[in-house]
Protein backbone atom coordinates (compact mmCIF):
# COMPACT_ATOMS: atom_id res chain seq x y z
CA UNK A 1 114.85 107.63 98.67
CA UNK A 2 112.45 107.42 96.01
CA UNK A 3 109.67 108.33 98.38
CA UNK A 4 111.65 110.87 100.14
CA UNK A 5 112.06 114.62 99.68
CA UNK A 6 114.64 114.05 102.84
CA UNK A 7 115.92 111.65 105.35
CA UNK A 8 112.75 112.45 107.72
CA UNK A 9 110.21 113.89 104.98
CA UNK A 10 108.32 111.63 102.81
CA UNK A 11 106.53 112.83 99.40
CA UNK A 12 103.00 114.47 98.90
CA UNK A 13 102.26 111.23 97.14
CA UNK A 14 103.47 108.94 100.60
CA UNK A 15 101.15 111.18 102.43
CA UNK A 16 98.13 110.58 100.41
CA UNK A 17 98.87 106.82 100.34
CA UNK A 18 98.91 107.12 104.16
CA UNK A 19 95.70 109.04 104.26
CA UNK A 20 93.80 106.85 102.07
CA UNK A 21 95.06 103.75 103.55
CA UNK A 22 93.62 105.14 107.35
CA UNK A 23 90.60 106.41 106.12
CA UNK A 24 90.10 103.57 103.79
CA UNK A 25 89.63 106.14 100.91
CA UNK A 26 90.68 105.25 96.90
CA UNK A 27 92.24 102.32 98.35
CA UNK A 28 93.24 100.71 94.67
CA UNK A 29 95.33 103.95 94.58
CA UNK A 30 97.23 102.61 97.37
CA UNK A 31 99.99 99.54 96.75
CA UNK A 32 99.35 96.32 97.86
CA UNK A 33 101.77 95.85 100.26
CA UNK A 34 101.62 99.65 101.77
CA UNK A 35 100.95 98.91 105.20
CA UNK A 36 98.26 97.11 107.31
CA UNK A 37 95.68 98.27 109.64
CA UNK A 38 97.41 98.01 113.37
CA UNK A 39 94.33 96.42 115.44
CA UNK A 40 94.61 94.40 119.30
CA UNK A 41 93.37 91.97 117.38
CA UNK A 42 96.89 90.97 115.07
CA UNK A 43 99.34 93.54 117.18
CA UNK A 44 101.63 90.65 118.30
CA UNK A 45 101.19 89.09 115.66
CA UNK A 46 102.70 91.82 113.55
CA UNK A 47 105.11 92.82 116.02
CA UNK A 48 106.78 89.00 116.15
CA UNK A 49 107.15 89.76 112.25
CA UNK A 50 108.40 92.60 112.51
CA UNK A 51 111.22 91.47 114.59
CA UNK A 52 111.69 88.09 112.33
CA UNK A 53 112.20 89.87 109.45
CA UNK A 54 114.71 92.30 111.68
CA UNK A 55 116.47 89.65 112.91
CA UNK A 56 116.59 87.75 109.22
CA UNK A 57 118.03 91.08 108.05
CA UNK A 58 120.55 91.92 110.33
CA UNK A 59 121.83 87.89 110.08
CA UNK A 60 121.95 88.74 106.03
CA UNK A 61 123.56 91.95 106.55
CA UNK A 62 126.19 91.85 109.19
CA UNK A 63 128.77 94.91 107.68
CA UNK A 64 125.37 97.06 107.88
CA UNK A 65 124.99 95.78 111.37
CA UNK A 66 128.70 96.64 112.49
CA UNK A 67 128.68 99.84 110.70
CA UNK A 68 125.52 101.25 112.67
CA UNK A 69 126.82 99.76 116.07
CA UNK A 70 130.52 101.39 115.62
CA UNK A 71 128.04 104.90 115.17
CA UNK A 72 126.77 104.22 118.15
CA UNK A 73 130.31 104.06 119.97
């Protein structure tokens, strides 16, 4: 929650990562690995990742897995 102010609202500093990273503004202000630029170009591409590395996850964290599912019951 380091980013967080909440569970839903993310910090003045988040914000102006996300701003800068859009609008390609102060970019070495903005951590490496914050985000990519969504284009048709790698959209699958990142969306099979996505749901690797959800997959991976959930296979490394099964008590996680269970706990969210028995929420859902």
């Amino acid at each position: 929650m380091e980013y967080f102010l909440d569970g839903t609202h993310y910090s003045k500093q988040v914000g102006d990562w996300v701003l800068n990273r859009v609008l390609s503004y102060q970019e070495t202000s903005v951590p490496g690995d914050f985000g990519i630029p969504i284009v048709p170009k790698n959209i699958e591409s990142h969306l099979d990742k996505i749901n690797s590395e959800r997959e991976l996850w959930s296979k490394q964290h099964p008590d996680e897995v269970r706990f969210v599912r028995d929420l859902i019951k």
